[in-house]
C-alpha atoms as a PDB file:
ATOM      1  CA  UNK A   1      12.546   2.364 -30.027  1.00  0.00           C
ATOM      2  CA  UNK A   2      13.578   3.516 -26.453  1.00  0.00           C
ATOM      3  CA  UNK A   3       9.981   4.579 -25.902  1.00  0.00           C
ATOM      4  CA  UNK A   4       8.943   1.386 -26.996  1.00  0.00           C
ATOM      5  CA  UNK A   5      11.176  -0.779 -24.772  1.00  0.00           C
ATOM      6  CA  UNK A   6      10.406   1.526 -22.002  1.00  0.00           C
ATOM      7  CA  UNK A   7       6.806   1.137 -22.293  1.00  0.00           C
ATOM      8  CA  UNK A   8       7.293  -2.985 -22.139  1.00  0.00           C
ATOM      9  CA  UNK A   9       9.714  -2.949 -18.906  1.00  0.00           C
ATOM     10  CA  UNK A  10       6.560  -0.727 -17.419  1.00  0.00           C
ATOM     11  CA  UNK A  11       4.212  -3.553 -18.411  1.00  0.00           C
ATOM     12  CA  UNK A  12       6.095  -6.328 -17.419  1.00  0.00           C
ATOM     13  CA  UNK A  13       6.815  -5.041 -14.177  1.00  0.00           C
ATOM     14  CA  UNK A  14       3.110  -4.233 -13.339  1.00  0.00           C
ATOM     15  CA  UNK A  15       2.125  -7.655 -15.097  1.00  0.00           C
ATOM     16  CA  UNK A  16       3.977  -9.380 -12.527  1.00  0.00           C
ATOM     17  CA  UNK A  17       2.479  -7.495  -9.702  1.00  0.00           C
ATOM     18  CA  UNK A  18       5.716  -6.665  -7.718  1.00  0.00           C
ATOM     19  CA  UNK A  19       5.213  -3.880  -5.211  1.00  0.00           C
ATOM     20  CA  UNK A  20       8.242  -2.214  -3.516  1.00  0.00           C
ATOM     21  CA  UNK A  21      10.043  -5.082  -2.089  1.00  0.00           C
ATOM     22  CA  UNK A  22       7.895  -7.801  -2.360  1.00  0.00           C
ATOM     23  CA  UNK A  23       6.213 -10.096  -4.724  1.00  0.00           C
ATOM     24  CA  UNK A  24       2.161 -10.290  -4.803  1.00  0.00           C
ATOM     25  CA  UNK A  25       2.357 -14.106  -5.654  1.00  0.00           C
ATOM     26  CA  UNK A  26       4.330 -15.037  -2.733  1.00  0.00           C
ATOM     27  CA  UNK A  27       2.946 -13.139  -0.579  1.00  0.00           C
ATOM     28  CA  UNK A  28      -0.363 -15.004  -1.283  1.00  0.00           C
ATOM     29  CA  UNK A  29       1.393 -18.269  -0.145  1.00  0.00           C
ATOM     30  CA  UNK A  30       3.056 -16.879   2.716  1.00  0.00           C
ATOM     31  CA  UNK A  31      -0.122 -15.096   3.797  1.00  0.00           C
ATOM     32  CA  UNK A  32      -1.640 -18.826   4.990  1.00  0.00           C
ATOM     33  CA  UNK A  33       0.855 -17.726   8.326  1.00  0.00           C
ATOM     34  CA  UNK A  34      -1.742 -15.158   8.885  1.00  0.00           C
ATOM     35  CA  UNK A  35      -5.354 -16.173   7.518  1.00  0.00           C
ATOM     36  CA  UNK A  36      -5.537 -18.347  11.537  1.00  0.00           C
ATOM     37  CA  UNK A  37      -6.202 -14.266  12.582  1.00  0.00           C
ATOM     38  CA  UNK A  38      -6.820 -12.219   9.523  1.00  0.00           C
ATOM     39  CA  UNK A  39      -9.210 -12.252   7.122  1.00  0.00           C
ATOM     40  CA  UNK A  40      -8.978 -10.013   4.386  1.00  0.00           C
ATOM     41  CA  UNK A  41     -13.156  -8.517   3.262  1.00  0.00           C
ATOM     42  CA  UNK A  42     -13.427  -5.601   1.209  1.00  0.00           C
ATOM     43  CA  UNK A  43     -15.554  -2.046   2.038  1.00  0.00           C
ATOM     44  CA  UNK A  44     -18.767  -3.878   0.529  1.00  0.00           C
ATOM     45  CA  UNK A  45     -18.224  -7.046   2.463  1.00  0.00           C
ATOM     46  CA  UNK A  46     -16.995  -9.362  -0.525  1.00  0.00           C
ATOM     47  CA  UNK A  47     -14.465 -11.828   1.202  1.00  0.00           C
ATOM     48  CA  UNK A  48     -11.466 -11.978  -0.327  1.00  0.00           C
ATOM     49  CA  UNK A  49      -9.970 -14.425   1.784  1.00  0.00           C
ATOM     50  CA  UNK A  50     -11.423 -16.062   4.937  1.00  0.00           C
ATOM     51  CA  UNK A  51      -9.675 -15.813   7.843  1.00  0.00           C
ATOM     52  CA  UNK A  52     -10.214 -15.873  11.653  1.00  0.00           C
ATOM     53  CA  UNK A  53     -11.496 -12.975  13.580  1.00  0.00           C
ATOM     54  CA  UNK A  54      -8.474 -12.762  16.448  1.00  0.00           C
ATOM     55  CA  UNK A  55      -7.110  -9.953  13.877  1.00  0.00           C
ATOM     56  CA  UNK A  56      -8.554  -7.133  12.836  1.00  0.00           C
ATOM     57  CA  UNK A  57      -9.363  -7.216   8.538  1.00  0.00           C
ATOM     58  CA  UNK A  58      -6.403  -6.332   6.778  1.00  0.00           C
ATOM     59  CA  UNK A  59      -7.986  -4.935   3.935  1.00  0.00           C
ATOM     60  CA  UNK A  60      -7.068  -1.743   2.542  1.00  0.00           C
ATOM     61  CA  UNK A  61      -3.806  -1.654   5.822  1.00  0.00           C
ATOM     62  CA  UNK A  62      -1.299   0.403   3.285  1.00  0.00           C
ATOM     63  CA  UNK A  63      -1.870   3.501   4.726  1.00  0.00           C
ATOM     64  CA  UNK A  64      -4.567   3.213   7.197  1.00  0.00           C
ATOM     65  CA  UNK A  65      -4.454   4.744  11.325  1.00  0.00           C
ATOM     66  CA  UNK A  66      -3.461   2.018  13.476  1.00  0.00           C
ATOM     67  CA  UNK A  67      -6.234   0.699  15.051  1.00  0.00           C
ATOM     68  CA  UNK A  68      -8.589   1.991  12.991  1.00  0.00           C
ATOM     69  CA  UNK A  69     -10.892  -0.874  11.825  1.00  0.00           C
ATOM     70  CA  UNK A  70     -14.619  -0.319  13.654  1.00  0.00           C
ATOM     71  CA  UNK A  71     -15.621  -2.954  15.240  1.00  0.00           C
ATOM     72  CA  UNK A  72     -12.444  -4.292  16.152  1.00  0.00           C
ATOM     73  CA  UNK A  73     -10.967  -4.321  20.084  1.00  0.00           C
ATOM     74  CA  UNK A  74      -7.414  -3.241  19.807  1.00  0.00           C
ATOM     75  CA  UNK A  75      -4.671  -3.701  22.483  1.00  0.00           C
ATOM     76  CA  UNK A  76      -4.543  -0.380  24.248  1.00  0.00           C
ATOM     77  CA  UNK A  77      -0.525   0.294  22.982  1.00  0.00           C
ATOM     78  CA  UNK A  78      -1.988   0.154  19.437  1.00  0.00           C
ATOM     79  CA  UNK A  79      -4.675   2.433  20.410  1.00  0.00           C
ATOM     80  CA  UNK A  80      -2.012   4.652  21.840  1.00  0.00           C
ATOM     81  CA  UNK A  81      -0.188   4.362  18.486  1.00  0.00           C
ATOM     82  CA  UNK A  82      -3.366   5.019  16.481  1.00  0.00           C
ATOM     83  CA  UNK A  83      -4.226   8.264  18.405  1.00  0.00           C
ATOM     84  CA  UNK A  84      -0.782   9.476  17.168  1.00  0.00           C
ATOM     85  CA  UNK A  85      -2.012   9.715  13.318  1.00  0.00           C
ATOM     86  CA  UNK A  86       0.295   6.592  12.740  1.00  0.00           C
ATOM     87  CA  UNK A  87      -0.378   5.103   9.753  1.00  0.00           C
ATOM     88  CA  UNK A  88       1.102   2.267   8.519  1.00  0.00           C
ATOM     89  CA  UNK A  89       3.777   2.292   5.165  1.00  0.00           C
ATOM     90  CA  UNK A  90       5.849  -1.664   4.324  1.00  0.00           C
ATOM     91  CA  UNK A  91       8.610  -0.261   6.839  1.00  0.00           C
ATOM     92  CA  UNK A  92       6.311  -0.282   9.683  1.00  0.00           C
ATOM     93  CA  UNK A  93       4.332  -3.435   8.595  1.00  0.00           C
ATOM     94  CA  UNK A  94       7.724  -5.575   8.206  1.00  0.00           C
ATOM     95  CA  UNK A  95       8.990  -3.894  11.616  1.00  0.00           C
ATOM     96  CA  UNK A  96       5.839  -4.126  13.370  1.00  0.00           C
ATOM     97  CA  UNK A  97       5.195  -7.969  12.059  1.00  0.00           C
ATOM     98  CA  UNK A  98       8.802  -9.290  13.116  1.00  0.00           C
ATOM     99  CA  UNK A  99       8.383  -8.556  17.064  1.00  0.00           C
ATOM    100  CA  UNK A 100       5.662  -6.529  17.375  1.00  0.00           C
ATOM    101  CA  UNK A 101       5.532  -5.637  20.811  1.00  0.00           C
ATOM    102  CA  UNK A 102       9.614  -4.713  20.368  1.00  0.00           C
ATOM    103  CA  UNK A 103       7.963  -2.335  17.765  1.00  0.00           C
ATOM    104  CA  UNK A 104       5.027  -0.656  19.670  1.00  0.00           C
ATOM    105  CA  UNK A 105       7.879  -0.189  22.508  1.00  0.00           C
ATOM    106  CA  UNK A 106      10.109   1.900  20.283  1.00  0.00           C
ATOM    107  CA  UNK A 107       6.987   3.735  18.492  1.00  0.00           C
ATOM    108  CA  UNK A 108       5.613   4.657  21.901  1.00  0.00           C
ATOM    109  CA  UNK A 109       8.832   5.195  23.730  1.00  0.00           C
ATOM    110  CA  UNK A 110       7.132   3.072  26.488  1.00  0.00           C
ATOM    111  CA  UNK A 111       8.902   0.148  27.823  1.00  0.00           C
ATOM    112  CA  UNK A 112       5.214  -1.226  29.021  1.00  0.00           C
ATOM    113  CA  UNK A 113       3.708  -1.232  25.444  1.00  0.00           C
ATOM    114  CA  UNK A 114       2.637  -4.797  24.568  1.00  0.00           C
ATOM    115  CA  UNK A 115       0.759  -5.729  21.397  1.00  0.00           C
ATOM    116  CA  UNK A 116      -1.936  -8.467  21.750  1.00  0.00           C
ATOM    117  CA  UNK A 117      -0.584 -10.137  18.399  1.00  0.00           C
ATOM    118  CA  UNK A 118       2.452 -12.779  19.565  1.00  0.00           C
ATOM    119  CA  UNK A 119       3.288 -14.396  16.399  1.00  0.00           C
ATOM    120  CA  UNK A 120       6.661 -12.931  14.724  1.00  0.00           C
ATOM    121  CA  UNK A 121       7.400 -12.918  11.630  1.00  0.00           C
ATOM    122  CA  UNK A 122      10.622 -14.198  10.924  1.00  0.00           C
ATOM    123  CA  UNK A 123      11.579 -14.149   7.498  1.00  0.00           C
ATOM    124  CA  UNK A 124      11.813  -9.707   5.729  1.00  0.00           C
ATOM    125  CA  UNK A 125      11.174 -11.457   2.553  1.00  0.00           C
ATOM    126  CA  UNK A 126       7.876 -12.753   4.164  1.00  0.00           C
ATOM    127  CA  UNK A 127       6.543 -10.157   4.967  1.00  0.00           C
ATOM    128  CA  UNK A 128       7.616  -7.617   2.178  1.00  0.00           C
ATOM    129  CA  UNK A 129       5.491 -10.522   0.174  1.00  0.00           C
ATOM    130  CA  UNK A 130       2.734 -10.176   2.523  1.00  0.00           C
ATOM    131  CA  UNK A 131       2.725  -6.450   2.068  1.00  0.00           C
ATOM    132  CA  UNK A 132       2.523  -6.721  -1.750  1.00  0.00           C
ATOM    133  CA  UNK A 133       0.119  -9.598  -1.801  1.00  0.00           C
ATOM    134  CA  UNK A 134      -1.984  -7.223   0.817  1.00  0.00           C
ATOM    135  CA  UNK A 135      -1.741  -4.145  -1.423  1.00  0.00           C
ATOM    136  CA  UNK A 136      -2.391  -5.794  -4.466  1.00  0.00           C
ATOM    137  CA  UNK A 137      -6.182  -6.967  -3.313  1.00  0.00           C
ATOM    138  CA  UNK A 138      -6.859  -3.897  -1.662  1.00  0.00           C
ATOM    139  CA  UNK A 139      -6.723  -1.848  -4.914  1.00  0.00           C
END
């Protein structure tokens, strides 16, 4: 019986798509405050959802280098970052997304770093969402 009610909470859970601190659902509504610069196209090209070109593709971001997407012209500070073997977990995303030039500053230990990307994130819940809604289409 314990196996059994085990077993459901598992399902339930991954039915409901809930990644670390965030919720896949929500984070598909809340993503709409990024689509104006992201756009989210998977390693074949299928578009998962359109979104402007300012950004780099977030597909498959759990995990990747920082400025790692070819193709893409990065800010030089997120170069910088990159070149360190920084790759980004949901602590760094929600960080990085709330002020991100406040976060490239403390990553770099350069006072100077600036990221091109101005909009902050203001809401953690947002943008733990985000991060699940992000993960979840990039499996």
């Amino acid at each position: 019986m314990r196996l059994l009610l085990k077993t459901a909470f598992v399902l339930c859970l991954l039915g409901s798509q809930v990644f670390a601190g965030g919720d896949a659902g929500a984070g598909e509504k809340a993503y709409k405050k990024c689509k104006s610069c992201h756009s989210i196209v998977d390693n074949d090209g299928n578009v998962i959802l359109k979104g402007g070109k300012t950004g780099p593709n977030l597909y498959g971001l759990a995990g990747r280098i920082a400025a790692s997407v070819d193709g893409f012209k990065y800010g030089k500070s997120l170069k910088a970052l990159g070149e360190t073997g920084f790759a980004w977990s949901e602590d760094d995303f929600i960080s990085y997304v709330a002020d991100p030039t406040k976060f490239l500053r403390a990553s770099l230990d350069d006072s100077k770093a600036r990221s091109k990307m101005s909009y902050k994130l203001k809401k953690e819940k947002d943008a733990q969402d985000i991060w699940a809604y992000l993960t979840s289409v990039s499996e």
